[in-house]
PDB file of N, CA and C in Angstrom:
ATOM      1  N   UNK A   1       1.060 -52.239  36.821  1.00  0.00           N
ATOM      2  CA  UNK A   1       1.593 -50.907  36.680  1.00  0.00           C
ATOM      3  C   UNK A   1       1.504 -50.206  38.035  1.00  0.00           C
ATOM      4  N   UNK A   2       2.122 -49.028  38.286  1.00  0.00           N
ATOM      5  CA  UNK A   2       2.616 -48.190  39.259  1.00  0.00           C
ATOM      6  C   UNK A   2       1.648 -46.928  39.140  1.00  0.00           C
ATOM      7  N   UNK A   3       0.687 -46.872  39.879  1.00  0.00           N
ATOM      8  CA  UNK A   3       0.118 -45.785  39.761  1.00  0.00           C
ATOM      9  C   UNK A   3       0.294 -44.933  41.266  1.00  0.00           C
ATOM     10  N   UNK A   4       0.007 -43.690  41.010  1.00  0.00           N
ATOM     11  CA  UNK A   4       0.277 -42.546  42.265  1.00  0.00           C
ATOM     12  C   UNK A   4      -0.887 -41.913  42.133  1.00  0.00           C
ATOM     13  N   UNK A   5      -1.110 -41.298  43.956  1.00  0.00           N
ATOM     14  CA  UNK A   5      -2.022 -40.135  43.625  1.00  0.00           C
ATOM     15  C   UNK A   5      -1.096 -38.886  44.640  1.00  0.00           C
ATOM     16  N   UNK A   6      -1.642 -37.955  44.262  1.00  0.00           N
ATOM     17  CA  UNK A   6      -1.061 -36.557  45.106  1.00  0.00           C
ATOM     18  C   UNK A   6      -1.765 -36.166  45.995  1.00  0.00           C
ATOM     19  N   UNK A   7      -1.429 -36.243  47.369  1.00  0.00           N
ATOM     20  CA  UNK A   7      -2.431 -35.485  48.663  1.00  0.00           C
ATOM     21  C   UNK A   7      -1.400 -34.631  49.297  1.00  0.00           C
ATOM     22  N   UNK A   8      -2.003 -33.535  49.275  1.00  0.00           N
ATOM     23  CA  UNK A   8      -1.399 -32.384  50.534  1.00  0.00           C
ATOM     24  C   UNK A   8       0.433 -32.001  49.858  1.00  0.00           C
ATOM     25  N   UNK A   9       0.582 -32.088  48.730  1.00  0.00           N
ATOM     26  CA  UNK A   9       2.442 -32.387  48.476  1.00  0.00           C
ATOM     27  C   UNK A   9       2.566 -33.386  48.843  1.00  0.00           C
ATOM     28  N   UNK A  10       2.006 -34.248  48.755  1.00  0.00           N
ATOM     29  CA  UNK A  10       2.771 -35.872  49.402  1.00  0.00           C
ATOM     30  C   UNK A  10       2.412 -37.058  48.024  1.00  0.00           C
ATOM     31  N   UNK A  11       3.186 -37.509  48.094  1.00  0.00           N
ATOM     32  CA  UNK A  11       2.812 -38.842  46.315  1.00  0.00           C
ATOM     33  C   UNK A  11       3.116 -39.876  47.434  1.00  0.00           C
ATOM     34  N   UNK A  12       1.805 -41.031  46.956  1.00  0.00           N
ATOM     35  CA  UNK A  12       1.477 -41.956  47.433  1.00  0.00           C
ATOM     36  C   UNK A  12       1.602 -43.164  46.044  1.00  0.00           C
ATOM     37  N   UNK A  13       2.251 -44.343  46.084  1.00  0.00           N
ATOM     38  CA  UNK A  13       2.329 -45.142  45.103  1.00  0.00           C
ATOM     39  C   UNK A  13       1.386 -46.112  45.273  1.00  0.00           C
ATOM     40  N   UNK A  14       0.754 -46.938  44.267  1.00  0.00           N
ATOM     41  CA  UNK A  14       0.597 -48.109  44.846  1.00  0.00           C
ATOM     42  C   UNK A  14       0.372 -49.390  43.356  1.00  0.00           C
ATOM     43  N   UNK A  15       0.284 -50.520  43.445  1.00  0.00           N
ATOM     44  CA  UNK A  15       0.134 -51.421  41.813  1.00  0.00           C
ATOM     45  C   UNK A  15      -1.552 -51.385  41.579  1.00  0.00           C
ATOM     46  N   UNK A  16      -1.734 -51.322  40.483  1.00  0.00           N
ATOM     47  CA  UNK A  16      -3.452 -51.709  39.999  1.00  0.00           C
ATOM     48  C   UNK A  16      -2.728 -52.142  38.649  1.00  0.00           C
ATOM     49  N   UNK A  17      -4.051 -53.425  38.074  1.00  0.00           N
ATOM     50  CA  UNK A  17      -4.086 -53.554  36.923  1.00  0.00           C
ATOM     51  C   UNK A  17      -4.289 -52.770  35.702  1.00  0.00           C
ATOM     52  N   UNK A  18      -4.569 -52.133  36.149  1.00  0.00           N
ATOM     53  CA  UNK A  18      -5.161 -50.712  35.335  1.00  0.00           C
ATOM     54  C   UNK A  18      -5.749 -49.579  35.305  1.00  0.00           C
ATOM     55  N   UNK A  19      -5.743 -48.595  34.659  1.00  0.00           N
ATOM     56  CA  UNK A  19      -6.055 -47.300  35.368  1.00  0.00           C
ATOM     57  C   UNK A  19      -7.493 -47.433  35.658  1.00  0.00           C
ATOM     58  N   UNK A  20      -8.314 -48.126  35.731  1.00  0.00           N
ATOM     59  CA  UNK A  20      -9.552 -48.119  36.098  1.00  0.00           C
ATOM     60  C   UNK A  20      -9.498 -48.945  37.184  1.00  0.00           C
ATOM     61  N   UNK A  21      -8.647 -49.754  37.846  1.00  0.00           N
ATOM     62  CA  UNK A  21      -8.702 -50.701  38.972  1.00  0.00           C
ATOM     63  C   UNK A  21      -7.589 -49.556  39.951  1.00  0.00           C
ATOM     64  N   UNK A  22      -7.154 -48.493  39.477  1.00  0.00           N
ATOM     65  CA  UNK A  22      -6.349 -47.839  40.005  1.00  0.00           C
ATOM     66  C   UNK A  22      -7.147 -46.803  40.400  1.00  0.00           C
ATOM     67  N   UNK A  23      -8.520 -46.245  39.883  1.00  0.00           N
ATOM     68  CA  UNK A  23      -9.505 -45.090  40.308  1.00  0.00           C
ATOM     69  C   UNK A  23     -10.465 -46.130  41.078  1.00  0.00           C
ATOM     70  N   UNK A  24     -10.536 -47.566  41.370  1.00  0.00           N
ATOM     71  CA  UNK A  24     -11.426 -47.968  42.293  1.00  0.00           C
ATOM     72  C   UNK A  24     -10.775 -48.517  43.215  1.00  0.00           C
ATOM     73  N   UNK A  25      -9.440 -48.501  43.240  1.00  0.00           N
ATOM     74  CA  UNK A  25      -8.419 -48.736  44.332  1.00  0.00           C
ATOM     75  C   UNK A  25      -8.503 -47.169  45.441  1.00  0.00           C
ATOM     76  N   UNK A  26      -8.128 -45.872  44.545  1.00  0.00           N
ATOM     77  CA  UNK A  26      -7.995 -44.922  45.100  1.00  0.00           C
ATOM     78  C   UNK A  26      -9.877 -44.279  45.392  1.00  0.00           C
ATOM     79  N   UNK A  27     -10.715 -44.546  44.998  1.00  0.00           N
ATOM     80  CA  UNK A  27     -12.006 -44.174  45.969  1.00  0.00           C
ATOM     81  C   UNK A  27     -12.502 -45.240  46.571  1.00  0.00           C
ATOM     82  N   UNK A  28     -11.645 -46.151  46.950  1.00  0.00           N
ATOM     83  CA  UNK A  28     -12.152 -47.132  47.830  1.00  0.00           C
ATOM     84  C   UNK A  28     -12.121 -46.696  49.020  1.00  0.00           C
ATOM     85  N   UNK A  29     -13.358 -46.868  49.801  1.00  0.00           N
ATOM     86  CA  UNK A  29     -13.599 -46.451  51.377  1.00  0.00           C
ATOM     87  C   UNK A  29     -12.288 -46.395  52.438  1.00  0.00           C
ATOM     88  N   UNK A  30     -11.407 -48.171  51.934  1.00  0.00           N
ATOM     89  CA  UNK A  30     -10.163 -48.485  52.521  1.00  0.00           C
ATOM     90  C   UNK A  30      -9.306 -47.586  52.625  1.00  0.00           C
ATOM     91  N   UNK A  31      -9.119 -47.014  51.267  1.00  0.00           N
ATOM     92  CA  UNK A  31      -7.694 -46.039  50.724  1.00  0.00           C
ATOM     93  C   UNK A  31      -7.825 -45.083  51.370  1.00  0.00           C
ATOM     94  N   UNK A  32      -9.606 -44.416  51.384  1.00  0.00           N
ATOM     95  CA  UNK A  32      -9.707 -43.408  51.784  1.00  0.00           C
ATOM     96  C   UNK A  32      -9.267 -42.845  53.566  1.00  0.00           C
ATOM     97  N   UNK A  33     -10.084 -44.313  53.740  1.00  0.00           N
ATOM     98  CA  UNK A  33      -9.706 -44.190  55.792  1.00  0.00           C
ATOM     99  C   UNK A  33      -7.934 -44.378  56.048  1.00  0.00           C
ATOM    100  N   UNK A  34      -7.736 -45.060  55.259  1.00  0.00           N
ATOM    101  CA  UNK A  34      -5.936 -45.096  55.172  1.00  0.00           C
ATOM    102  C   UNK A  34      -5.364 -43.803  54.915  1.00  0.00           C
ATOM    103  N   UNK A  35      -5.864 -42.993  54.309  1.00  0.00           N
ATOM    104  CA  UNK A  35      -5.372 -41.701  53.636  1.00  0.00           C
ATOM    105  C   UNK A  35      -5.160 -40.977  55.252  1.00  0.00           C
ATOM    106  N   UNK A  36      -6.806 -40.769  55.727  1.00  0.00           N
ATOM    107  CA  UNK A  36      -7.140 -39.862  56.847  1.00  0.00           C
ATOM    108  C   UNK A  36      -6.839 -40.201  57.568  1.00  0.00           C
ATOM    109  N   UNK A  37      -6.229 -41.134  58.388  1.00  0.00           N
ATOM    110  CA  UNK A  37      -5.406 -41.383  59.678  1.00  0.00           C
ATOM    111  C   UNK A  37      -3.874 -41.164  59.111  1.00  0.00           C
ATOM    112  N   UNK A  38      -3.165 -41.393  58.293  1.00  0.00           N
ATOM    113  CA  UNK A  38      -2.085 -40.694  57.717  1.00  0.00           C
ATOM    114  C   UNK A  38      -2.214 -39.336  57.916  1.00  0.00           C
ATOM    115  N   UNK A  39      -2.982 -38.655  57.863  1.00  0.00           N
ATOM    116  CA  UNK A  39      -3.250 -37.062  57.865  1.00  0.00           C
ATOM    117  C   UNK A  39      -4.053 -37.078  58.975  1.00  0.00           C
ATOM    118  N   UNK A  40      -4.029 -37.752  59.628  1.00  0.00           N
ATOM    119  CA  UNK A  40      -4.733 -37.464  61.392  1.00  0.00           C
ATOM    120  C   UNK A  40      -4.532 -36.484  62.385  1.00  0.00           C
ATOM    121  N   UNK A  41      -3.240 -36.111  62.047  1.00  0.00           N
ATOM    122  CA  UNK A  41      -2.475 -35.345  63.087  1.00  0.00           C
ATOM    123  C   UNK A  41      -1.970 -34.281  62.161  1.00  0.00           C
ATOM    124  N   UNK A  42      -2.421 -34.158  61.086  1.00  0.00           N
ATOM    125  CA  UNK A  42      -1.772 -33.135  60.125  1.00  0.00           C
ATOM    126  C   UNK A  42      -3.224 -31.902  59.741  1.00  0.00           C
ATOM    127  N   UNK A  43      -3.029 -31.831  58.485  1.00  0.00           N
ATOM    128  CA  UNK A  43      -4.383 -30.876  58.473  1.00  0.00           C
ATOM    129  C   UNK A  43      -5.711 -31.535  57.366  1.00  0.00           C
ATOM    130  N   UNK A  44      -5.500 -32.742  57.896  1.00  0.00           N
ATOM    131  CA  UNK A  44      -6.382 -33.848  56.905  1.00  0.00           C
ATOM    132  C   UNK A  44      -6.075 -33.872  55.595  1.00  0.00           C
ATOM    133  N   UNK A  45      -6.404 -35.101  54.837  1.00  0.00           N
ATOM    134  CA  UNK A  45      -6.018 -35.100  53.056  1.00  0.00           C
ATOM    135  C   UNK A  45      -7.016 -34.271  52.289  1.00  0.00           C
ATOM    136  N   UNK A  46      -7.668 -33.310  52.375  1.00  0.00           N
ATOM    137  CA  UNK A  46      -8.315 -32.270  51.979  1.00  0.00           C
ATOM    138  C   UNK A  46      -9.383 -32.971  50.686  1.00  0.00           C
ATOM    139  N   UNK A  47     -10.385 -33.938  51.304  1.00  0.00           N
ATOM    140  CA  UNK A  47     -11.115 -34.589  50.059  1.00  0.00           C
ATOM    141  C   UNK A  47     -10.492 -35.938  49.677  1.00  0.00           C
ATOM    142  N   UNK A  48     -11.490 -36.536  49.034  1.00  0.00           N
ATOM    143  CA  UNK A  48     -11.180 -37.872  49.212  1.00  0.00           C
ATOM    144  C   UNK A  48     -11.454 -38.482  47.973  1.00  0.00           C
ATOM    145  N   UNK A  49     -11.444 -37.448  47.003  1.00  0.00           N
ATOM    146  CA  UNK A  49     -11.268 -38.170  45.631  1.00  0.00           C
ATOM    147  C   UNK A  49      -9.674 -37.286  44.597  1.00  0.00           C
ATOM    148  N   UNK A  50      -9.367 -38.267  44.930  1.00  0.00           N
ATOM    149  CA  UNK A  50      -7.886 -38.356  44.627  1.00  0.00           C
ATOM    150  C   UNK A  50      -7.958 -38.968  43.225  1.00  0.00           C
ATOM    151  N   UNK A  51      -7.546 -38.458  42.205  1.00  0.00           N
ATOM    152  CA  UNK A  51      -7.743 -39.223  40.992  1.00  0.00           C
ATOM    153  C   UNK A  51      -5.763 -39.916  40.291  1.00  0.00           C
ATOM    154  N   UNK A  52      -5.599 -41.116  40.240  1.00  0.00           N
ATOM    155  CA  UNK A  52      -4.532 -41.839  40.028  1.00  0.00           C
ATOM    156  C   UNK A  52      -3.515 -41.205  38.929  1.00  0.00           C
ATOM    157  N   UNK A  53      -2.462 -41.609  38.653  1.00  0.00           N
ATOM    158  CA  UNK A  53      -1.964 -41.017  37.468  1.00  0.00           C
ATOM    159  C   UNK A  53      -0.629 -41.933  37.443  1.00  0.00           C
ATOM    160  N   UNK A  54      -0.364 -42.522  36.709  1.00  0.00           N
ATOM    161  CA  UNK A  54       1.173 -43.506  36.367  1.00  0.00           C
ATOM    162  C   UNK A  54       2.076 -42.834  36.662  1.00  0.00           C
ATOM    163  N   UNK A  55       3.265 -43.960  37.809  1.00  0.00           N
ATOM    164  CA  UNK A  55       4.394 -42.978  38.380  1.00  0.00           C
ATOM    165  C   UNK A  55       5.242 -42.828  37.346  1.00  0.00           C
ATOM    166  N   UNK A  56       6.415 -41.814  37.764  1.00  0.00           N
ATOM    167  CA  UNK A  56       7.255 -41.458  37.148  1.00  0.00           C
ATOM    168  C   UNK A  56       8.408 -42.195  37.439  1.00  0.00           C
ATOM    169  N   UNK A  57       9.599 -42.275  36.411  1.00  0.00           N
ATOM    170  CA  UNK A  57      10.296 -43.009  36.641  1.00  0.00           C
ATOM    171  C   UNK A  57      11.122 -43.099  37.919  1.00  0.00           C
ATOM    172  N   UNK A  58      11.582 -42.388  38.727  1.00  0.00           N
ATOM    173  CA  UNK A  58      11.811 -41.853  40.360  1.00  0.00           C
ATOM    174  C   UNK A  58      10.824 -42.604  41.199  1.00  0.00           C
ATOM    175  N   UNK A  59       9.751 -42.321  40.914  1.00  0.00           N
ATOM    176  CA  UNK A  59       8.756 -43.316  42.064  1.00  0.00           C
ATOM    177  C   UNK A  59       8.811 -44.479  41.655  1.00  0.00           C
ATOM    178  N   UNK A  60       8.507 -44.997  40.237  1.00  0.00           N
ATOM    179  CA  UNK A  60       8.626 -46.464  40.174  1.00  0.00           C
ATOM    180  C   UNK A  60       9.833 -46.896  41.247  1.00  0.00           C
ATOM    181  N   UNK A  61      11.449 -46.406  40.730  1.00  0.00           N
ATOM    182  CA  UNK A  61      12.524 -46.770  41.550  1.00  0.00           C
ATOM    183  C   UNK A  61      11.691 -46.884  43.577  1.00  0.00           C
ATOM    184  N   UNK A  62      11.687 -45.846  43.824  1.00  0.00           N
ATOM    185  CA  UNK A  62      11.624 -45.516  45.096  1.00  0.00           C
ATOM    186  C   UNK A  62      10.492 -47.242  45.547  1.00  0.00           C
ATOM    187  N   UNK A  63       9.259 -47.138  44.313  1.00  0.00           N
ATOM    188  CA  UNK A  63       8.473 -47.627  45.155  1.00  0.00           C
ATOM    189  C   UNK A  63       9.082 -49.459  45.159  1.00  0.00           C
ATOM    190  N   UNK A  64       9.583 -49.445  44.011  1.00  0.00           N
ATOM    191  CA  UNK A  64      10.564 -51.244  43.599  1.00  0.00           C
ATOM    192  C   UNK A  64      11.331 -51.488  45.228  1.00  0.00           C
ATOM    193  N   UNK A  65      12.661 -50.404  45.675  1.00  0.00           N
ATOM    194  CA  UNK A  65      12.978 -49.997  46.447  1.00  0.00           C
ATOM    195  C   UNK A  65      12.073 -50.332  48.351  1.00  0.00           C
ATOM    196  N   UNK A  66      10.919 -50.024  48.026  1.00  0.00           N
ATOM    197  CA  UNK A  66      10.161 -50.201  49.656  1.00  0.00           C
ATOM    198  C   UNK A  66       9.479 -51.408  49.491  1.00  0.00           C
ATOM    199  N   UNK A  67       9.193 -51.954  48.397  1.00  0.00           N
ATOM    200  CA  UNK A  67       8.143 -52.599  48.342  1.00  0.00           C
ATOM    201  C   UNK A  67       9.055 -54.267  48.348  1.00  0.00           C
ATOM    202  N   UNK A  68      10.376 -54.597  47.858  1.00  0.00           N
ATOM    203  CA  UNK A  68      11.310 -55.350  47.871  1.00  0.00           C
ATOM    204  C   UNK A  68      11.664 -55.843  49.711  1.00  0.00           C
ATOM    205  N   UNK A  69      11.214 -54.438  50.235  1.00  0.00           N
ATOM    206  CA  UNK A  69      11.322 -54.733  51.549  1.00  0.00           C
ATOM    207  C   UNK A  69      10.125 -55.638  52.175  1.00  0.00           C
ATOM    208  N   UNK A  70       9.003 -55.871  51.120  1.00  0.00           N
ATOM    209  CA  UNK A  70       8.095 -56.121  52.177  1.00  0.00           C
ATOM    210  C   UNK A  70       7.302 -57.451  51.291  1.00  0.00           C
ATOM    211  N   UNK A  71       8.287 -58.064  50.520  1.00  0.00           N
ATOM    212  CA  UNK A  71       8.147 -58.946  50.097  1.00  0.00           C
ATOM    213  C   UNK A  71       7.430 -60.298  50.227  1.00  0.00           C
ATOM    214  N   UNK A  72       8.073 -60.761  51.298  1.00  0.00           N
ATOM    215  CA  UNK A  72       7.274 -61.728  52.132  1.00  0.00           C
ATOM    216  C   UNK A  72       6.427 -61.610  53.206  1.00  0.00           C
ATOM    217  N   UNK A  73       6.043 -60.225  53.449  1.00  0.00           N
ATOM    218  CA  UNK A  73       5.020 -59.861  53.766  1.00  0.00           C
ATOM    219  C   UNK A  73       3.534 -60.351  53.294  1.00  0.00           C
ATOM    220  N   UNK A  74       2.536 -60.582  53.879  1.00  0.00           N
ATOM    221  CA  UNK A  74       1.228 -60.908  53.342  1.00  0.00           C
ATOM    222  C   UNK A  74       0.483 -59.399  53.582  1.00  0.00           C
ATOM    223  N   UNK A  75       0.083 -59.146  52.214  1.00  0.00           N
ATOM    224  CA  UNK A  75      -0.419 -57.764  52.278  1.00  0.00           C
ATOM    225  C   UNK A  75      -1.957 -57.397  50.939  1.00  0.00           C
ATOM    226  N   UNK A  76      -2.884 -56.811  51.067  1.00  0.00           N
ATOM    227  CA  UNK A  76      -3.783 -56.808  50.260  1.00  0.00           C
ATOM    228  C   UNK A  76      -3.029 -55.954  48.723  1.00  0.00           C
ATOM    229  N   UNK A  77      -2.762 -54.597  49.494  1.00  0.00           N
ATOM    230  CA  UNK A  77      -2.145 -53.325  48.657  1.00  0.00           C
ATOM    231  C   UNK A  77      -1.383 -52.982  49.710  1.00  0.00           C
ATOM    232  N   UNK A  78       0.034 -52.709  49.107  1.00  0.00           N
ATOM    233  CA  UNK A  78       0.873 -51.996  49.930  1.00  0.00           C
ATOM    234  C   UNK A  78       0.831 -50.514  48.890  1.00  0.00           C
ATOM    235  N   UNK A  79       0.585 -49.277  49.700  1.00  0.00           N
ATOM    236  CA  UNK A  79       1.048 -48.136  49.420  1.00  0.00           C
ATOM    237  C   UNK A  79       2.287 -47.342  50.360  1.00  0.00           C
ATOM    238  N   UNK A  80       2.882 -47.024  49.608  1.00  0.00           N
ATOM    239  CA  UNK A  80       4.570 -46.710  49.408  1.00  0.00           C
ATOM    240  C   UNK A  80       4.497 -44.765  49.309  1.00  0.00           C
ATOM    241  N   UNK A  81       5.010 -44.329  50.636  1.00  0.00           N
ATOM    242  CA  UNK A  81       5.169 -42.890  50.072  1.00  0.00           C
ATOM    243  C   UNK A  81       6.250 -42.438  49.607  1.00  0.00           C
ATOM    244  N   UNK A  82       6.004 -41.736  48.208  1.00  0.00           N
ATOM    245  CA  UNK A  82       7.301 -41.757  47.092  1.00  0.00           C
ATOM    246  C   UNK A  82       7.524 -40.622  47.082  1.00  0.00           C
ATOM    247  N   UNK A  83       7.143 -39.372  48.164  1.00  0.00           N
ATOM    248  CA  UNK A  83       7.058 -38.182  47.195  1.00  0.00           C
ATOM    249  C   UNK A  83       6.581 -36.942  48.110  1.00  0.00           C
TER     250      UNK A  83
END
């Protein structure tokens, strides 16, 4: 499944097995340092517990859409900004 979280007005996509692999995806140390250099130059992601929520049908598209691009890519988690 397609889960999102919301930082700053910005929707971030990404896949977890489930909404509980999707809240230890999103407070993972990784996500988190990924978040804050994304917002490095901005006015930081304001906190770092971001809690997940299943995309909507628009982001699913968007994220099918970026993520098709990066197919044969070798990647752990790709997160996709949908939003």
């Amino acid at each position: 499944m397609i889960y999102v979280v919301d930082v700053n007005q910005m929707s971030f996509a990404f896949v977890a097995g489930s909404e509980r692999h999707a809240s230890e995806i999103a407070a993972s140390p990784a996500f988190v340092r990924a978040l804050d250099r994304f917002f490095l130059n901005r006015q930081g992601s304001r906190g770092s517990n971001h809690r997940p929520r299943g995309a909507t049908v628009q982001e699913l598209a968007l994220f099918n859409d970026m993520s098709s691009e990066f197919a044969d890519a070798a990647a752990d988690v790709l997160v996709a900004r949908v939003g």
